[in-house]
Protein backbone atom coordinates (compact mmCIF):
# COMPACT_ATOMS: atom_id res chain seq x y z
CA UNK A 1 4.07 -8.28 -14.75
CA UNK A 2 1.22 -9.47 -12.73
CA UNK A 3 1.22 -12.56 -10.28
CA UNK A 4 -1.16 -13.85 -12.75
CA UNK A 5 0.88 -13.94 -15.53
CA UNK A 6 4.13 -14.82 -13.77
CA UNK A 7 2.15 -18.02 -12.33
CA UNK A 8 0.59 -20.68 -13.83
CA UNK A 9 -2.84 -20.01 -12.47
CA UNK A 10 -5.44 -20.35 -15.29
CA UNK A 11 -8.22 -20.01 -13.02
CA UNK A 12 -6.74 -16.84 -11.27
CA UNK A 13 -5.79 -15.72 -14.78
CA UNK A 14 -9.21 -15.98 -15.66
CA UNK A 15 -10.27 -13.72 -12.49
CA UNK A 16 -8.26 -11.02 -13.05
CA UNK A 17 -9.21 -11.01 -16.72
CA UNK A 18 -12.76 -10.84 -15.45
CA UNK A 19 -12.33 -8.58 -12.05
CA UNK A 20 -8.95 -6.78 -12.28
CA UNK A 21 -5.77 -7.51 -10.05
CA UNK A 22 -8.02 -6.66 -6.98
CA UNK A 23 -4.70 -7.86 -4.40
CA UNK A 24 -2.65 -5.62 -6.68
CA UNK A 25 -5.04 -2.83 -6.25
CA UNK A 26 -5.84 -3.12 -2.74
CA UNK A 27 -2.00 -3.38 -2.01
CA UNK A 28 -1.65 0.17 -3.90
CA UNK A 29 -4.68 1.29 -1.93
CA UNK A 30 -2.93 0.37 1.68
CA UNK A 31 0.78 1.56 0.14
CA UNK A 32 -1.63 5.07 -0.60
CA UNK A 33 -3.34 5.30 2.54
CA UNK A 34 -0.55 4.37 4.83
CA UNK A 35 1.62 7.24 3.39
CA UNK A 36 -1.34 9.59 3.80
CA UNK A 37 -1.78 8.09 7.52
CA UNK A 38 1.98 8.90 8.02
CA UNK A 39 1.94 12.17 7.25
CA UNK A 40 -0.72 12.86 8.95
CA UNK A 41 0.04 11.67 12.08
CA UNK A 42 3.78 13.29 11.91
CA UNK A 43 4.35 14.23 15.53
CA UNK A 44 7.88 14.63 14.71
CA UNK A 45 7.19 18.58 14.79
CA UNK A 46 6.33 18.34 18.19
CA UNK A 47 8.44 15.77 19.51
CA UNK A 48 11.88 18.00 18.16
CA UNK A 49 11.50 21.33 20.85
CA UNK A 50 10.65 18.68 23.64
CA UNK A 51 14.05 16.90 22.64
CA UNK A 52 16.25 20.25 22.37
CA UNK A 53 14.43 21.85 25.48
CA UNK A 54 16.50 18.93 28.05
């Protein structure tokens, strides 16, 4: 269920109709990229012999 549906918003109803759930999709979009930053930046490789070498 979208926010659009669960409110009552006829004018933001209308919108999303029109233009798509663009928070919904750019919330998916940051959820996306934020695992792909993540995983790229996983230093957790190089932090581990630093940690075990003390």
């Amino acid at each position: 269920m979208s926010f659009a549906e669960a409110t009552d918003a006829p004018i933001y109803a209308g919108l999303v109709e029109e233009q798509g759930d663009v928070p919904a999709e750019v919330r998916r979009v940051a959820e996306e990229t934020l695992l792909e930053v993540e995983s790229a930046l996983d230093f957790s490789a190089v932090r581990a012999p630093a940690a075990a070498a003390r």
